[in-house]
C-alpha atoms as a PDB file:
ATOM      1  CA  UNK A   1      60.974 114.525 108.292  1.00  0.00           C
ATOM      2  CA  UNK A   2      61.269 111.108 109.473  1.00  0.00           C
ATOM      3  CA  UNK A   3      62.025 110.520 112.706  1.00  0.00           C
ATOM      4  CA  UNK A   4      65.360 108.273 114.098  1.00  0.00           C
ATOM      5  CA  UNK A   5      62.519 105.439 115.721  1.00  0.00           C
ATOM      6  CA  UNK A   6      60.925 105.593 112.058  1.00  0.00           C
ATOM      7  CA  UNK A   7      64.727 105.264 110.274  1.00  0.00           C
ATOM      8  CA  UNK A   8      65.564 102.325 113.083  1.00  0.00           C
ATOM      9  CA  UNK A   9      62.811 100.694 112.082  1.00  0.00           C
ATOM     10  CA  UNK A  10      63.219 100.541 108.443  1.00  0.00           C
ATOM     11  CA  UNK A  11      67.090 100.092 108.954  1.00  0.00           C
ATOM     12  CA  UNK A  12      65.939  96.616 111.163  1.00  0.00           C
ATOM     13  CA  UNK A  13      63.211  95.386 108.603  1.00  0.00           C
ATOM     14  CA  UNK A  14      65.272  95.127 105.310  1.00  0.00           C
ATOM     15  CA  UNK A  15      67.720  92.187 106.398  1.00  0.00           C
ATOM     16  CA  UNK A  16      64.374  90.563 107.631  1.00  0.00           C
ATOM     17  CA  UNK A  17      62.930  91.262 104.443  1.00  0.00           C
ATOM     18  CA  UNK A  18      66.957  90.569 102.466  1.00  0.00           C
ATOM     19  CA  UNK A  19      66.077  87.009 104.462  1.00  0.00           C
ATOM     20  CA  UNK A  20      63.797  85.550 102.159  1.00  0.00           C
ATOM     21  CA  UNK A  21      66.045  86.383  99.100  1.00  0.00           C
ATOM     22  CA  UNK A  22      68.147  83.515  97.761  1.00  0.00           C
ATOM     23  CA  UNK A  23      71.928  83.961  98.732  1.00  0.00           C
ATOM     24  CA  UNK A  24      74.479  84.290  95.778  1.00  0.00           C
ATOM     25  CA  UNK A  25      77.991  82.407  95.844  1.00  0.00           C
ATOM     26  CA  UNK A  26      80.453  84.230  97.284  1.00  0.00           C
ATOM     27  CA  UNK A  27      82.312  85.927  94.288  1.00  0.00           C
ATOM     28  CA  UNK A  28      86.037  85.063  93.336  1.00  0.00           C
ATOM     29  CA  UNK A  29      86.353  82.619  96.662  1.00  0.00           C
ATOM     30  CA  UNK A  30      83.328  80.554  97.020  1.00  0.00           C
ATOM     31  CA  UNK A  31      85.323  78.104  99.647  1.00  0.00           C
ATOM     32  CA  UNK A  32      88.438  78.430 102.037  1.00  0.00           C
ATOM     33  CA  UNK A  33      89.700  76.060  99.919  1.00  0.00           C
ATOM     34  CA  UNK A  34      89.352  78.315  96.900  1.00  0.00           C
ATOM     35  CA  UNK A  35      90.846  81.334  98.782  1.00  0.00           C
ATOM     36  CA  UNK A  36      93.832  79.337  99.681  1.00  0.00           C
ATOM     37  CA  UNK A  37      94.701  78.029  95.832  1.00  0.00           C
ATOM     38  CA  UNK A  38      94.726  81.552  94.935  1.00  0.00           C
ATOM     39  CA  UNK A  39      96.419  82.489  97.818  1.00  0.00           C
ATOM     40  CA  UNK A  40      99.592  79.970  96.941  1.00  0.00           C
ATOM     41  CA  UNK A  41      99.383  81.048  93.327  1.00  0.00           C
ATOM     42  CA  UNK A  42     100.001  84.297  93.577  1.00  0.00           C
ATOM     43  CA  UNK A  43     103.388  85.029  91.578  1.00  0.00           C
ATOM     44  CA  UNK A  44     105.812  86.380  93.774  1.00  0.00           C
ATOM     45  CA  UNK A  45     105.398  89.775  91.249  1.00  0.00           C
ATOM     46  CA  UNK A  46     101.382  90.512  92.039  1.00  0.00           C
ATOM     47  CA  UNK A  47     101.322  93.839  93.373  1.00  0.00           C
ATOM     48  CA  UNK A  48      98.149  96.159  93.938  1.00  0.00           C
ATOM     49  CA  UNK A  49      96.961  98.633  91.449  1.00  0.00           C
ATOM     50  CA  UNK A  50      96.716 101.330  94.260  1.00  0.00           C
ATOM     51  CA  UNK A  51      96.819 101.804  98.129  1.00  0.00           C
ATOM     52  CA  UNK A  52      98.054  99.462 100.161  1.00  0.00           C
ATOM     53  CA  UNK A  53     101.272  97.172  99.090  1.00  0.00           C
ATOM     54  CA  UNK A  54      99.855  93.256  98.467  1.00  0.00           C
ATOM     55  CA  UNK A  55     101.940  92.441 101.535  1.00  0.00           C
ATOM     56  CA  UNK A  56     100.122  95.049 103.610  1.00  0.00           C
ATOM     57  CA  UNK A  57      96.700  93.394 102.246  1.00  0.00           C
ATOM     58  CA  UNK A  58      97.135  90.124 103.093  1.00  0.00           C
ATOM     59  CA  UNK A  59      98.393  91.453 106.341  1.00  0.00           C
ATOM     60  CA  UNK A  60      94.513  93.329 106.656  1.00  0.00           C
ATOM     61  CA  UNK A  61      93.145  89.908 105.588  1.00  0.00           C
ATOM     62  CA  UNK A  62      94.926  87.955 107.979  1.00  0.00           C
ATOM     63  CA  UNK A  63      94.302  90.519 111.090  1.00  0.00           C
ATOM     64  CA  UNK A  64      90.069  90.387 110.006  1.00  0.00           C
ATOM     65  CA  UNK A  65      90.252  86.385 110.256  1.00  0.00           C
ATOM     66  CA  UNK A  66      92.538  86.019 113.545  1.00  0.00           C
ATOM     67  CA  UNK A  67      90.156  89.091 115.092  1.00  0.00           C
ATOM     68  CA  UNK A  68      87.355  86.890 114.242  1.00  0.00           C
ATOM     69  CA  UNK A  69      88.856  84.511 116.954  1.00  0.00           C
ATOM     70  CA  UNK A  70      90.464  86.681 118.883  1.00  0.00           C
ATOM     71  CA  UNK A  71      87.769  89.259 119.443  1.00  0.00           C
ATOM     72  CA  UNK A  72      88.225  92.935 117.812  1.00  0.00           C
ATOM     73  CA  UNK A  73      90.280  95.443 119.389  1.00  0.00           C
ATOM     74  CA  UNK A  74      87.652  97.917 118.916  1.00  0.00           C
ATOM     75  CA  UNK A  75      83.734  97.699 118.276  1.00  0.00           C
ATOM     76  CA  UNK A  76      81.330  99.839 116.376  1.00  0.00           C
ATOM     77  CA  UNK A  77      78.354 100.852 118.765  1.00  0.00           C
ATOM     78  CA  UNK A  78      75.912  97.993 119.587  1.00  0.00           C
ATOM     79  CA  UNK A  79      73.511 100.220 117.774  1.00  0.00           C
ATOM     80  CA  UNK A  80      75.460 100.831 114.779  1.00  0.00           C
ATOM     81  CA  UNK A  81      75.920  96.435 114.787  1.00  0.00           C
ATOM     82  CA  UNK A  82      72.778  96.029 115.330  1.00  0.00           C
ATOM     83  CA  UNK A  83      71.381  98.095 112.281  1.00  0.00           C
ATOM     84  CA  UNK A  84      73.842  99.710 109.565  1.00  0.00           C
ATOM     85  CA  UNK A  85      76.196  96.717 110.288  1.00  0.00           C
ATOM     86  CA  UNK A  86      73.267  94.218 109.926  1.00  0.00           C
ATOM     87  CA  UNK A  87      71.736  95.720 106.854  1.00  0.00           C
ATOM     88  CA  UNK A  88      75.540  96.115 105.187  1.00  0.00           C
ATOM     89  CA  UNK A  89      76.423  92.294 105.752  1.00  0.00           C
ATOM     90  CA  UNK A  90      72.747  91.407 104.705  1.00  0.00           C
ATOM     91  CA  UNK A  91      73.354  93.381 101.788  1.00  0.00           C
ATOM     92  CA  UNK A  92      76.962  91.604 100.908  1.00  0.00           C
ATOM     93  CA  UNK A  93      75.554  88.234 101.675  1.00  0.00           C
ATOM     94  CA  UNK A  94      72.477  88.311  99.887  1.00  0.00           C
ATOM     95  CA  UNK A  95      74.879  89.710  96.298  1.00  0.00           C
ATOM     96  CA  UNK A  96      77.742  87.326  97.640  1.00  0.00           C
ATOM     97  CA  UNK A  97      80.374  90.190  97.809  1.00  0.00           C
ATOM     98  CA  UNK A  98      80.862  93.179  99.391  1.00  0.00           C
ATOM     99  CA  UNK A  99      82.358  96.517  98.841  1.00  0.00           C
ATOM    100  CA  UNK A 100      84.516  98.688 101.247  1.00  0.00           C
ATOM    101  CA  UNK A 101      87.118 101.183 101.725  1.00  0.00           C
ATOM    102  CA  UNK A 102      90.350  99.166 100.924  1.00  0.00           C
ATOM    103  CA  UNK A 103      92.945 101.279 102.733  1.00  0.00           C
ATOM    104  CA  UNK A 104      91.042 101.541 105.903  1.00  0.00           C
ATOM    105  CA  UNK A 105      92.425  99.894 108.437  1.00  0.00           C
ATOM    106  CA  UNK A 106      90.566  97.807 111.512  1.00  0.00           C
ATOM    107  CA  UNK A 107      89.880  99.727 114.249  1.00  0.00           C
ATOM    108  CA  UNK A 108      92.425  99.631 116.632  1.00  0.00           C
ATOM    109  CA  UNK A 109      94.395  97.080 114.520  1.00  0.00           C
ATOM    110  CA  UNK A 110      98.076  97.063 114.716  1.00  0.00           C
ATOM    111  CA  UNK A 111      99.573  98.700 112.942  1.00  0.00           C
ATOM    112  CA  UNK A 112     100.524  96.929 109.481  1.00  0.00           C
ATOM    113  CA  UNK A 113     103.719  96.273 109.187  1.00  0.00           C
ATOM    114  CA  UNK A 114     105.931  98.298 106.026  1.00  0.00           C
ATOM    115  CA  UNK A 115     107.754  96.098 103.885  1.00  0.00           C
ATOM    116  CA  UNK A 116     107.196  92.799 104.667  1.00  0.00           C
ATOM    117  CA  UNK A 117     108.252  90.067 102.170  1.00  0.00           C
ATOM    118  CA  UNK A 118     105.187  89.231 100.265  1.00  0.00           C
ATOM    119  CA  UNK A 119     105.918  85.226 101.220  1.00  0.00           C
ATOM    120  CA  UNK A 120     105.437  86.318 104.848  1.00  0.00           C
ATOM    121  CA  UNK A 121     102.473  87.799 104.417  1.00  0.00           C
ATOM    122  CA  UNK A 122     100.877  84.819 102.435  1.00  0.00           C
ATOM    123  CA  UNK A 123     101.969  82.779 105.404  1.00  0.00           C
ATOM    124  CA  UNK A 124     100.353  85.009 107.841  1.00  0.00           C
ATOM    125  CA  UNK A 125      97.111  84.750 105.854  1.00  0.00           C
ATOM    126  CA  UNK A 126      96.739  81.036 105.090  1.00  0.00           C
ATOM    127  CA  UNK A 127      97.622  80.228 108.523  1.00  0.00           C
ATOM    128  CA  UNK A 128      94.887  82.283 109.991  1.00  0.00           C
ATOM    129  CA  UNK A 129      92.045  81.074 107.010  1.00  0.00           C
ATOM    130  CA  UNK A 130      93.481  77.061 108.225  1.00  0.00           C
ATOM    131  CA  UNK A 131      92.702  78.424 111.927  1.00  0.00           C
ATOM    132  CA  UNK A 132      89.534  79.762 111.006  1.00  0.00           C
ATOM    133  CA  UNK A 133      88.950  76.719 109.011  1.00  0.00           C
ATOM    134  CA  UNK A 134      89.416  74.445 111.426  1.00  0.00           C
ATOM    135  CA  UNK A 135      87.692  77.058 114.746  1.00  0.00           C
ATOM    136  CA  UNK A 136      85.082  75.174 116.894  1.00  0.00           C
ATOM    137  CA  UNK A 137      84.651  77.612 119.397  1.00  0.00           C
ATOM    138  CA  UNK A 138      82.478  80.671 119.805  1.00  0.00           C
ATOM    139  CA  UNK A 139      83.644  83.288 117.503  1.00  0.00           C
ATOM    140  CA  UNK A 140      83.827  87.054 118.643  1.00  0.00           C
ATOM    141  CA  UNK A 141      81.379  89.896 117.243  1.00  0.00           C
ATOM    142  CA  UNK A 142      82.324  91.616 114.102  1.00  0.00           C
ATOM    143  CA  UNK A 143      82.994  94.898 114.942  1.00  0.00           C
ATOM    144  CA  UNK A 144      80.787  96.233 112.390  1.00  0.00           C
ATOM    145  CA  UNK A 145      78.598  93.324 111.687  1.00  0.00           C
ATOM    146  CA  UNK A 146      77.956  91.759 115.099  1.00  0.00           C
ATOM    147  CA  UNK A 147      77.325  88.634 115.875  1.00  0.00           C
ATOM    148  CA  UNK A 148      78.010  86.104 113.001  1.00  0.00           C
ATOM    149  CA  UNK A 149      77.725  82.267 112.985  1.00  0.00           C
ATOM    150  CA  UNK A 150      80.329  80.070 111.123  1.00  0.00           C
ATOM    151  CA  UNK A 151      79.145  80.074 107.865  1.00  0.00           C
ATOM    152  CA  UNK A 152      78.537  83.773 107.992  1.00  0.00           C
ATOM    153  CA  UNK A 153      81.794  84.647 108.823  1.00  0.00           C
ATOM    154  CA  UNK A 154      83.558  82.542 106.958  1.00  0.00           C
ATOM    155  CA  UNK A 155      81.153  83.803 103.603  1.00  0.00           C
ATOM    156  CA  UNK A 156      82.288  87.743 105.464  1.00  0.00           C
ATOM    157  CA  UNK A 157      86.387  86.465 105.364  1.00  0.00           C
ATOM    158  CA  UNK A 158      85.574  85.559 101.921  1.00  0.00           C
ATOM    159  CA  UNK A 159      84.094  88.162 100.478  1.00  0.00           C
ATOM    160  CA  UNK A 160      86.296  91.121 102.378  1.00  0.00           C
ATOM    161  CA  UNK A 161      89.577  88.833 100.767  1.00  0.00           C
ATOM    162  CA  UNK A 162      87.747  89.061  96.955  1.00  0.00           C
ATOM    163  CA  UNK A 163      87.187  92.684  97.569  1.00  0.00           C
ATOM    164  CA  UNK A 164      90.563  93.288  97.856  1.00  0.00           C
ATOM    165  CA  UNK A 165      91.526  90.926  95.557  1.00  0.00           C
ATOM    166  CA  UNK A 166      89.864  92.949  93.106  1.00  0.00           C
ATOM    167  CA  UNK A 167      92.955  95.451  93.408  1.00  0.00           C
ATOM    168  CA  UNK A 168      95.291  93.174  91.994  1.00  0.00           C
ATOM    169  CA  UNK A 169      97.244  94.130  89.230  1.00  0.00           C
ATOM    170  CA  UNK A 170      98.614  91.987  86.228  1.00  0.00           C
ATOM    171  CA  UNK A 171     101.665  90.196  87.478  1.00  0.00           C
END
C-alpha cells in the first residue's frame, strides 16, 4: 500500500510534469471578450437543461470572478490547494476546460438569489468579467486552486463559465 508521503509526492510531480505540455485554448470562451459577446447574446428565452435556473448560473459565475478579487469566503485546506487543487487546474489548463459539479455552490457563498430576472443576472456577470478585466492588483487564492496569476485566472473564469455554458438549452 502506498503510503500518503508516496501519494503527495506523485500528486505534486504531475503539474510539474503537465508543465511541459502545450496549453490548449480555452474551449467556448478563449477571451473575456468572447465570454462577454455570448454573454449579451443570450436570448432572453436560454434556460438550462437541468439544475440551476440560467439566472442562478450567471449569478455562480459572477460570485467566482468578484471572489477572485474579493478573496473567498471559505478555503479548501492549504494542503488540499497545494496538491488536488494544483493537479485539477493543471489538468483543466493543460485540455483548456474543465469539468465540475454544476449545482455546487462556493463555499460559503451567498446564497443565490431565487428568481432573479435573467437581465440582472447578465449584468451582475459582465460587470464583474469588466472588473476582472480591467484588476491590477493582487488577486486572492482560489479556494480550491490556490494561488493563480492573471492569466491563470482569467483562463480558470473562462473555463468554469464554458462549463456551465455547456448546460444551456436551445432557446
Amino acid at each position: 500500500m502506498v503510503d500518503r508521503r508516496q501519494a503527495l509526492v506523485a500528486t505534486a510531480a504531475v503539474p510539474l510534469a503537465l508543465g511541459g505540455c502545450a496549453m490548449s485554448a480555452v474551449q467556448t470562451f478563449p477571451t473575456v471578450g468572447a465570454a462577454l459577446a455570448a454573454l449579451q447574446a443570450l436570448p432572453a428565452t436560454a434556460r438550462t437543461k437541468s439544475g440551476w435556473d440560467l439566472a442562478r448560473v450567471l449569478q455562480h459565475a459572477a460570485q467566482s470572478i468578484e471572489f477572485s478579487m474579493q478573496g473567498f469566503p471559505e478555503l479548501k485546506s492549504a494542503l488540499f490547494r497545494g496538491s488536488v487543487g494544483k493537479l485539477a487546474f493543471a489538468v483543466f489548463d493543460a485540455r483548456g476546460r474543465m469539468s465540475h459539479a454544476l449545482d455546487e455552490p462556493i463555499p460559503g457563498a451567498p446564497a443565490l438569489a431565487d428568481g432573479q430576472p435573467l437581465p440582472d443576472a447578465v449584468r451582475r456577470l459582465a460587470k464583474a468579467l469588466n472588473e476582472f478585466d480591467a484588476w491590477r492588483a493582487p488577486l486572492a487564492p482560489h479556494f480550491a486552486y490556490g494561488l493563480l496569476d492573471k492569466p491563470a485566472y482569467t483562463r480558470a473564469h473562462l473555463m468554469h463559465l464554458a462549463d456551465h455554458w455547456t448546460e444551456l438549452a436551445a432557446a
